[in-house]
C-alpha atoms as a PDB file:
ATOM      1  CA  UNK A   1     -89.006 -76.765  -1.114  1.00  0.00           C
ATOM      2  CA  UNK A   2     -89.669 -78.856   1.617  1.00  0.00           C
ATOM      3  CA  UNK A   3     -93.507 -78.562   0.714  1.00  0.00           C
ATOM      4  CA  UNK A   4     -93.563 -74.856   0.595  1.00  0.00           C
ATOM      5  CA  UNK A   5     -94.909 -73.237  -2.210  1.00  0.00           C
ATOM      6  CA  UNK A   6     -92.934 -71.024  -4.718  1.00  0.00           C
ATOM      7  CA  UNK A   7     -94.506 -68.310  -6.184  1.00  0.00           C
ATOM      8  CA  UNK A   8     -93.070 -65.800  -8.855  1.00  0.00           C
ATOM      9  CA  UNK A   9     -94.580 -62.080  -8.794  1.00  0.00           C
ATOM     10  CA  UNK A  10     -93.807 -59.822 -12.010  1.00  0.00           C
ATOM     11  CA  UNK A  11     -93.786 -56.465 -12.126  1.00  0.00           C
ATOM     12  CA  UNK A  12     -94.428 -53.908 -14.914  1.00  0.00           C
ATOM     13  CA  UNK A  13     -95.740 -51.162 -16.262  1.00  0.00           C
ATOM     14  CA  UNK A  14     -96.438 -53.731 -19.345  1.00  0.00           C
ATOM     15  CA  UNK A  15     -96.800 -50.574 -21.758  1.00  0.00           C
ATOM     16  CA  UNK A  16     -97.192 -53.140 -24.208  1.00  0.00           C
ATOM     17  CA  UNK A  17     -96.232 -56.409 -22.535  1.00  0.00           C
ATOM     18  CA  UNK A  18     -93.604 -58.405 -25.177  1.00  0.00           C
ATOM     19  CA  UNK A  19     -91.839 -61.850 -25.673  1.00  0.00           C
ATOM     20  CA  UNK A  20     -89.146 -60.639 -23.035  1.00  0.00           C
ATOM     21  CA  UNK A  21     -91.254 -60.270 -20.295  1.00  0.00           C
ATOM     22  CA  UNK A  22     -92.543 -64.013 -20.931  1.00  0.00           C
ATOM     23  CA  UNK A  23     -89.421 -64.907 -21.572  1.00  0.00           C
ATOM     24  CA  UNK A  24     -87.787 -63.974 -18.746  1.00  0.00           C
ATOM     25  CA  UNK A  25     -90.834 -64.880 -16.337  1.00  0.00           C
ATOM     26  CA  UNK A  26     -90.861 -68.545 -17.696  1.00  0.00           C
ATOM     27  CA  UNK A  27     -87.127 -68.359 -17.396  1.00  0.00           C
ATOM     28  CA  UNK A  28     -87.344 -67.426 -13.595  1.00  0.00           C
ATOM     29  CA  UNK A  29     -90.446 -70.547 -13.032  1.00  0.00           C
ATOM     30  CA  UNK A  30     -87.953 -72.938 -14.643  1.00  0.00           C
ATOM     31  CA  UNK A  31     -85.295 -72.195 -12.689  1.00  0.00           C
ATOM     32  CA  UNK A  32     -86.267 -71.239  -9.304  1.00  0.00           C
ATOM     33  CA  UNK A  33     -89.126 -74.407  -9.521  1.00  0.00           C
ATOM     34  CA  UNK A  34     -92.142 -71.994  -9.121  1.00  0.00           C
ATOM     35  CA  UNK A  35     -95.809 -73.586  -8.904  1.00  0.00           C
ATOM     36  CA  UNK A  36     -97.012 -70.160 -11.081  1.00  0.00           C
ATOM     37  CA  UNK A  37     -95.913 -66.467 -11.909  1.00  0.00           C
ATOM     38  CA  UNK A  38     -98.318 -63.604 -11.117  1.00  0.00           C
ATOM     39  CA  UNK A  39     -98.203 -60.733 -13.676  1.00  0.00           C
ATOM     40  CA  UNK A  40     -98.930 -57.436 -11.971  1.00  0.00           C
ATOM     41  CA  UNK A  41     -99.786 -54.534 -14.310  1.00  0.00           C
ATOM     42  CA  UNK A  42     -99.348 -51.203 -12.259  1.00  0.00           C
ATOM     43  CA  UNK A  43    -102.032 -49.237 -11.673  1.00  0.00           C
ATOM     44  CA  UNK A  44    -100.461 -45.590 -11.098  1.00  0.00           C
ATOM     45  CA  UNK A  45     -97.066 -45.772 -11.441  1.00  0.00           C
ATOM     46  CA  UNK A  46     -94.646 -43.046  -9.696  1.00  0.00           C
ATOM     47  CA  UNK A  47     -91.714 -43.692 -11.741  1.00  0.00           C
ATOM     48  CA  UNK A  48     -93.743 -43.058 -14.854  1.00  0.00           C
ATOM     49  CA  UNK A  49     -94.921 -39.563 -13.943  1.00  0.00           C
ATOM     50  CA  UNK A  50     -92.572 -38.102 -17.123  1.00  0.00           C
ATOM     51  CA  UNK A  51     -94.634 -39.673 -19.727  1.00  0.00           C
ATOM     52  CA  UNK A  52     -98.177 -39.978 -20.382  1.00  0.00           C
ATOM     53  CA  UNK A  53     -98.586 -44.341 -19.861  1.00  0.00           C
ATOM     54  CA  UNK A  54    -101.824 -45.744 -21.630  1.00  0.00           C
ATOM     55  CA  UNK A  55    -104.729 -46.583 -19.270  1.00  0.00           C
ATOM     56  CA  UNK A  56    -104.435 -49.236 -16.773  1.00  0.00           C
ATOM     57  CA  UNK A  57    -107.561 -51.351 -18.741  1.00  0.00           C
ATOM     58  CA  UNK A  58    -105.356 -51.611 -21.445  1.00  0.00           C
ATOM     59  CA  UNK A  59    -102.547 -52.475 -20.612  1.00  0.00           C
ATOM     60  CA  UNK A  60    -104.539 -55.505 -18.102  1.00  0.00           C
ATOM     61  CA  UNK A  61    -106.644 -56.953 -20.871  1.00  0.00           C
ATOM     62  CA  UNK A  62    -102.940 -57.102 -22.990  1.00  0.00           C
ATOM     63  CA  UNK A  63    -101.101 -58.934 -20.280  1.00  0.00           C
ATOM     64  CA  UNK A  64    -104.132 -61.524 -19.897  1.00  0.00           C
ATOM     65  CA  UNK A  65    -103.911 -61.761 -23.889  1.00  0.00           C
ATOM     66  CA  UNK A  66    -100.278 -62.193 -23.585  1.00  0.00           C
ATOM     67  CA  UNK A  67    -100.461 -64.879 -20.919  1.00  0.00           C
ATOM     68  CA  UNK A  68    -103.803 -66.877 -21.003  1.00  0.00           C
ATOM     69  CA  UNK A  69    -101.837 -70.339 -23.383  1.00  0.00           C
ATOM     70  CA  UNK A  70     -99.559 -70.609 -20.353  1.00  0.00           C
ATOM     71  CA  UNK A  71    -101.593 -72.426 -17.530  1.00  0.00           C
ATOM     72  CA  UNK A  72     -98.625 -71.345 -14.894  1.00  0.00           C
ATOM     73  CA  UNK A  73     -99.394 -67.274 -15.979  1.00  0.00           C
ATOM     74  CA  UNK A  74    -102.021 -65.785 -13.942  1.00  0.00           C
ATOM     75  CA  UNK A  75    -102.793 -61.837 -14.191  1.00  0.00           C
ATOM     76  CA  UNK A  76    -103.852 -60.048 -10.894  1.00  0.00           C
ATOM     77  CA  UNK A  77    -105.961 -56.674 -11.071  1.00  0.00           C
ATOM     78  CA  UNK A  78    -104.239 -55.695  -7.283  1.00  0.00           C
ATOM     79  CA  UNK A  79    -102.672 -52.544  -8.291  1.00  0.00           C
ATOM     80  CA  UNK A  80    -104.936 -51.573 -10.815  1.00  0.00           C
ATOM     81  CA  UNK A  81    -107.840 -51.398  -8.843  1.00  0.00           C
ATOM     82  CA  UNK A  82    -106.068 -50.267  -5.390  1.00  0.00           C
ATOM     83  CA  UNK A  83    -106.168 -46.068  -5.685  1.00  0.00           C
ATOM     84  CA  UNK A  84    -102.876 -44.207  -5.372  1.00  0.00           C
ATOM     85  CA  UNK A  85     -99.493 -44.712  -6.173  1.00  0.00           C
ATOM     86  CA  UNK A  86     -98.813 -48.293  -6.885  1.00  0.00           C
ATOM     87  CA  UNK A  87     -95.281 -49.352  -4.764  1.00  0.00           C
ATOM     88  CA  UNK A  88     -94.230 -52.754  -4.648  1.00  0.00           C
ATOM     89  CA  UNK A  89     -94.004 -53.287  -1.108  1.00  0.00           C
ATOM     90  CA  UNK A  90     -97.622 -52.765  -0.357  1.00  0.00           C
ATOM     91  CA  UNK A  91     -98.596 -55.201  -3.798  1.00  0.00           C
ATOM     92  CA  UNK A  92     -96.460 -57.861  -2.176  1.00  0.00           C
ATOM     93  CA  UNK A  93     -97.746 -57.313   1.371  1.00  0.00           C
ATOM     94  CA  UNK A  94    -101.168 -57.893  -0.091  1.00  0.00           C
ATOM     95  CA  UNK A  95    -100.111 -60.977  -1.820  1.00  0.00           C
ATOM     96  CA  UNK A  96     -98.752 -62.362   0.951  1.00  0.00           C
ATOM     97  CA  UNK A  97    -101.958 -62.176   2.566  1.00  0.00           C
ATOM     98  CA  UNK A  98    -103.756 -64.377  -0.001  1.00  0.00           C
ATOM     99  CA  UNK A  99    -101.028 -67.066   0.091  1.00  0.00           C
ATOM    100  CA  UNK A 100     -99.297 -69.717   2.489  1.00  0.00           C
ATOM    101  CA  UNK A 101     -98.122 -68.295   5.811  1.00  0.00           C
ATOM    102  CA  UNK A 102     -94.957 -70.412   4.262  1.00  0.00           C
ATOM    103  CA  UNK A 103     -95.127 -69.610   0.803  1.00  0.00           C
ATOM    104  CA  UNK A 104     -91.790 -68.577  -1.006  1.00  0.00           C
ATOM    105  CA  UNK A 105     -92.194 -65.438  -3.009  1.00  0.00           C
ATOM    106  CA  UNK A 106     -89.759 -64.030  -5.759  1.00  0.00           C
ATOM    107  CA  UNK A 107     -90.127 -60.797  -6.819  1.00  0.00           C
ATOM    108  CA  UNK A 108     -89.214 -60.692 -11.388  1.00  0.00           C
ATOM    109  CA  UNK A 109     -87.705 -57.770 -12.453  1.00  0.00           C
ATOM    110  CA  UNK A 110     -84.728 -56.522 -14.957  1.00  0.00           C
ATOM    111  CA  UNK A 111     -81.615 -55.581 -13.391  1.00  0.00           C
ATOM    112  CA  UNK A 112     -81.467 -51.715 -13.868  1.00  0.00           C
ATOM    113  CA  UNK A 113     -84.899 -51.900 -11.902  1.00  0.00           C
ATOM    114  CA  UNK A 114     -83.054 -54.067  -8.491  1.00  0.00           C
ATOM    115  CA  UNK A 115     -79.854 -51.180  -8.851  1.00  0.00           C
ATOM    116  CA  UNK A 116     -82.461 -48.423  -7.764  1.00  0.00           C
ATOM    117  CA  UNK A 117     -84.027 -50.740  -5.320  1.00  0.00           C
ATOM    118  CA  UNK A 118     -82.916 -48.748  -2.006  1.00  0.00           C
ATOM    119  CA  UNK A 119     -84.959 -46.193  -3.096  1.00  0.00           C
ATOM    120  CA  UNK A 120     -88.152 -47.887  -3.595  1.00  0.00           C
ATOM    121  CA  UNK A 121     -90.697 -47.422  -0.902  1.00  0.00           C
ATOM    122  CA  UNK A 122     -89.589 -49.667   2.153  1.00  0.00           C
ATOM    123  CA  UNK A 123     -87.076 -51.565   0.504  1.00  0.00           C
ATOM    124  CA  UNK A 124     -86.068 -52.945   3.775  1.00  0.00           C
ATOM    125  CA  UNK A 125     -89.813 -54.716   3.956  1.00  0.00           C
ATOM    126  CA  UNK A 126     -89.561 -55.917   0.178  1.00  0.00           C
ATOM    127  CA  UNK A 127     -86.403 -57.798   1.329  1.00  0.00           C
ATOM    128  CA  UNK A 128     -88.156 -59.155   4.085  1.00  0.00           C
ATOM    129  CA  UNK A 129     -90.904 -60.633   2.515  1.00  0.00           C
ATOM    130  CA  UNK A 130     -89.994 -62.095  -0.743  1.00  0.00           C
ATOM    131  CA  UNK A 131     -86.561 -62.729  -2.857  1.00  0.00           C
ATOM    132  CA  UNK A 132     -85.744 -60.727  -5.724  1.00  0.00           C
ATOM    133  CA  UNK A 133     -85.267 -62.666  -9.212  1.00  0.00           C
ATOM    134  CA  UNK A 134     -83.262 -59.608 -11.204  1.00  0.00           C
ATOM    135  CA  UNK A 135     -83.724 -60.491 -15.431  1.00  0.00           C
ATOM    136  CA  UNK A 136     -80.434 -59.796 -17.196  1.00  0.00           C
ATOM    137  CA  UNK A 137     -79.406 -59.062 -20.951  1.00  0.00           C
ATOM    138  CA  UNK A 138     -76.635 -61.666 -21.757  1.00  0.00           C
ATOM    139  CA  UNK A 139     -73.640 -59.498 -21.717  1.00  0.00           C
ATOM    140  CA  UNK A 140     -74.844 -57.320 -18.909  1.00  0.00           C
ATOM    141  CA  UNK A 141     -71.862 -55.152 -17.571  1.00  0.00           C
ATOM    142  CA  UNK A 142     -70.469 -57.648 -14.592  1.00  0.00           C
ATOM    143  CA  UNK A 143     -69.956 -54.672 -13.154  1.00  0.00           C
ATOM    144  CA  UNK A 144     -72.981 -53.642 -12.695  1.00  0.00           C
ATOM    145  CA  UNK A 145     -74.475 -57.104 -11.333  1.00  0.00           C
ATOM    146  CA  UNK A 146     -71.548 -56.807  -8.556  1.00  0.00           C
ATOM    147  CA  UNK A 147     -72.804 -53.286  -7.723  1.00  0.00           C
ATOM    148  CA  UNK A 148     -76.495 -54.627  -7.676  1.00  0.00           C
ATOM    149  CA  UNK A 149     -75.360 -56.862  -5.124  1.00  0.00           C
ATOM    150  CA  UNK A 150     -73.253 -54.150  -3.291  1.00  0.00           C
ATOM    151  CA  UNK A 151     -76.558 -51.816  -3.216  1.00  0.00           C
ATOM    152  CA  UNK A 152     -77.928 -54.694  -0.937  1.00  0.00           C
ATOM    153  CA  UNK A 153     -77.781 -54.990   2.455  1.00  0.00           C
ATOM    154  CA  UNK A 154     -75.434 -57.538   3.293  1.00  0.00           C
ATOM    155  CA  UNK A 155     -77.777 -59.940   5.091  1.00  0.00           C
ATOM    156  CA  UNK A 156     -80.084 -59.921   2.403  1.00  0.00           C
ATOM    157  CA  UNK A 157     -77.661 -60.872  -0.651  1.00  0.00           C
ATOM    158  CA  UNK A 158     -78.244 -63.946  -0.890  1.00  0.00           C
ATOM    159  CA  UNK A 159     -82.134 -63.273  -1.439  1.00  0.00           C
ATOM    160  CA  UNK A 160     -81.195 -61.793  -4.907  1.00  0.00           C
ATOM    161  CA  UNK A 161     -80.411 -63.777  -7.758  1.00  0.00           C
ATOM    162  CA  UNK A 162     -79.816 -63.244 -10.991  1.00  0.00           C
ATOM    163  CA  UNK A 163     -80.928 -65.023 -14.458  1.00  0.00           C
ATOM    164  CA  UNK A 164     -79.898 -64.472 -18.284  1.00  0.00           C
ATOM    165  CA  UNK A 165     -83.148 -63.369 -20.654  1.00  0.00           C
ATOM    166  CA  UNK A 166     -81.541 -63.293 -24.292  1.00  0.00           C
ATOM    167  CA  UNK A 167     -85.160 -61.448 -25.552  1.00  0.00           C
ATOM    168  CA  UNK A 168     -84.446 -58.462 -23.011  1.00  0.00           C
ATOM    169  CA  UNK A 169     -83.252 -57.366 -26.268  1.00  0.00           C
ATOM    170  CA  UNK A 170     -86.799 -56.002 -26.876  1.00  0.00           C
ATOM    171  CA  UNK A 171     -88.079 -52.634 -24.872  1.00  0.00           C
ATOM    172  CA  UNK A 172     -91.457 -51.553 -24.797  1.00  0.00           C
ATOM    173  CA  UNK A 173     -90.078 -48.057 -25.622  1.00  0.00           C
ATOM    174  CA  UNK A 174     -88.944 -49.465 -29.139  1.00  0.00           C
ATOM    175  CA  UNK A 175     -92.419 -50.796 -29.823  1.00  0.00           C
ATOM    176  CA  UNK A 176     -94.197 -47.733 -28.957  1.00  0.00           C
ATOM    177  CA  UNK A 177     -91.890 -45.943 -31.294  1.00  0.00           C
ATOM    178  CA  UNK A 178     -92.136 -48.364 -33.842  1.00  0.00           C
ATOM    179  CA  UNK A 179     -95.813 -48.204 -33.697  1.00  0.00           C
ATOM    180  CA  UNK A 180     -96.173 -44.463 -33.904  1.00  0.00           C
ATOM    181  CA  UNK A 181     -93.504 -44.668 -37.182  1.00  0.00           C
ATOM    182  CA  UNK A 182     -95.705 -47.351 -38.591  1.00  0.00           C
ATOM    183  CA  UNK A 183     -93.384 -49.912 -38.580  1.00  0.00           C
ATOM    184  CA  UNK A 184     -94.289 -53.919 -37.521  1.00  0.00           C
ATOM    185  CA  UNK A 185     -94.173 -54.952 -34.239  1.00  0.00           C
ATOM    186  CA  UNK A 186     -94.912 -58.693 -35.687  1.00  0.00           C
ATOM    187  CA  UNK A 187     -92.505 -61.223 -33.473  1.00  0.00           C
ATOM    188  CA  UNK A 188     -91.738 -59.107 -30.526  1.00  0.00           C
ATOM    189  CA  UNK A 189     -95.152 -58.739 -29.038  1.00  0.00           C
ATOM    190  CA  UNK A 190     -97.548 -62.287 -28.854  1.00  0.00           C
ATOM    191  CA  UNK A 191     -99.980 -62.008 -31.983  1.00  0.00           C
ATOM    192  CA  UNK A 192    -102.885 -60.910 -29.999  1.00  0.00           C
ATOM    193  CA  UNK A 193    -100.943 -57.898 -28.334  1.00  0.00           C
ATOM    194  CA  UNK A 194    -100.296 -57.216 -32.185  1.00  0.00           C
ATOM    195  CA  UNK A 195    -103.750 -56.745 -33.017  1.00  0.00           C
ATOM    196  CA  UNK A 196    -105.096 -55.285 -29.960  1.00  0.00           C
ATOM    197  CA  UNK A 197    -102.858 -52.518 -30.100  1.00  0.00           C
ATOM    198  CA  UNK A 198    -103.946 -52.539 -33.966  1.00  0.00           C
ATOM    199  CA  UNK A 199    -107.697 -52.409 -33.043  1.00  0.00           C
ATOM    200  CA  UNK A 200    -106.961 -50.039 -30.301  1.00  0.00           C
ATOM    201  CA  UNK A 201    -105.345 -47.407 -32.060  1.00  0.00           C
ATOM    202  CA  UNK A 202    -102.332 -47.286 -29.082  1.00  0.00           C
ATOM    203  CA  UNK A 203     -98.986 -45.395 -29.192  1.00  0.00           C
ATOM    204  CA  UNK A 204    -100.063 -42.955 -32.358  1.00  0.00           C
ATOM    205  CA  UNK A 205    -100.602 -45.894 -34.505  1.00  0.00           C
ATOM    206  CA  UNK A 206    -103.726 -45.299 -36.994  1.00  0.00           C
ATOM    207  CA  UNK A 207    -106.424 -47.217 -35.870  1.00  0.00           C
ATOM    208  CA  UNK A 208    -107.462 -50.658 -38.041  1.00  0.00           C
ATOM    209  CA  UNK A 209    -110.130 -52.375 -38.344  1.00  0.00           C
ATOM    210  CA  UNK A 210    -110.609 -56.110 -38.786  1.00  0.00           C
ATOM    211  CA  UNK A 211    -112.337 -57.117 -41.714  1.00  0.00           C
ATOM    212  CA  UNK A 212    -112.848 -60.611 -41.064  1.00  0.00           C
ATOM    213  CA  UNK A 213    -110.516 -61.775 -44.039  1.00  0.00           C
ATOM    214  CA  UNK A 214    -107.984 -63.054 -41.556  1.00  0.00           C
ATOM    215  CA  UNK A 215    -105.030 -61.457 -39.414  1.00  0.00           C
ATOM    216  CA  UNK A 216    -104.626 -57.711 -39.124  1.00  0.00           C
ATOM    217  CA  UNK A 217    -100.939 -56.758 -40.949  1.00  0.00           C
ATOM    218  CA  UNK A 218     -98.487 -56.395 -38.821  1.00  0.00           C
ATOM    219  CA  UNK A 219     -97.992 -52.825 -40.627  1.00  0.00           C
ATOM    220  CA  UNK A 220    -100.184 -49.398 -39.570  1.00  0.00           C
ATOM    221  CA  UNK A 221    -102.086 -48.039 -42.608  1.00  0.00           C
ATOM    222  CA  UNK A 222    -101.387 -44.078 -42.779  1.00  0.00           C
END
């Protein structure tokens, strides 16, 4: 790195946050030898605006839950408490200007979310300031991944790269709909993401309350 730092950025509406965004973030520090990933909750996401997403407190307080046993996990509160629409180009311009003139940045994300890339806000700029890190299901249509790369511009291929996340498997759409159906989450969401959303009452789930005679169930009471 020739003394540079490395830094990974993720991205996500994190509506919960699971095991493969964790995965595939400590996946991407592994491989790409960065110094710490920065988990980025949205704030007001645009390409949400078809479904009502839980409050940006939340879903903050579960991604520091999710993350705060891994010392290389850091959570950062800049497009939650920036007003608007949150687009990635202006969160990584304002990383940038907290880090290294010569720092390395890679932008995490899953696959489907680098095909629409061109028509993200100022994709050009995104391109131009950090390296895109695209999370993959094993199995992923090779197709696809040589269309990703097609979508690019050409002098920017090589700044996106591609890594295998077995636990992709899991969706945060499945564990919303588990949780309004009453069915366990256990496994695919960090314990404490269980019971927050437990305690919280999230995604139509029936409320619980602790009672102090150890962990919630991993099953909604009706």
């Amino acid at each position: 790195m020739h003394g540079s730092r490395a830094i990974g950025v993720m991205g996500g509406t994190f509506d919960p946050i699971h095991y493969g965004h964790l995965v595939a973030a400590e996946a991407a520090r592994t491989c790409f030898g960065l110094s710490e990933v920065i988990f980025v909750p949205s704030g007001n996401p645009p390409h949400k605006a078809d479904r009502s997403v839980s409050t940006p407190e939340h879903r903050f307080l579960m991604t520091v839950l999710a993350t705060t046993t891994n010392p290389y996990f850091r959570v950062s509160r800049v497009e939650i408490d920036r007003p608007g629409p949150s687009y990635t180009v202006d969160t990584i311009e304002a990383l940038r200007e907290r880090l290294e003139a010569d720092a390395r940045v890679y932008f995490i994300t899953g696959a489907d979310a680098v095909m629409e890339l061109m028509t993200w806000n100022r994709p050009e700029a995104i391109l131009q300031m950090c390296e895109l890190i695209a999370a993959t299901r094993p199995g992923y249509p090779p197709a696809d991944i040589r269309r990703l790369r097609k979508a690019i511009p050409e002098a920017n291929a090589k700044r996106v790269h591609t890594i295998e996340v077995p636990a992709l498997a899991i969706s945060s759409s499945d564990i919303r709909a588990r949780v309004a159906q009453g069915k366990p989450i256990k496994y695919l969401v960090p314990e404490t993401v269980e019971h927050y959303i437990l305690k919280s009452g999230l995604y139509g789930g029936q409320q619980v309350v602790g009672t102090g005679g150890g962990p919630l169930s991993g099953f909604w009471r009706r």
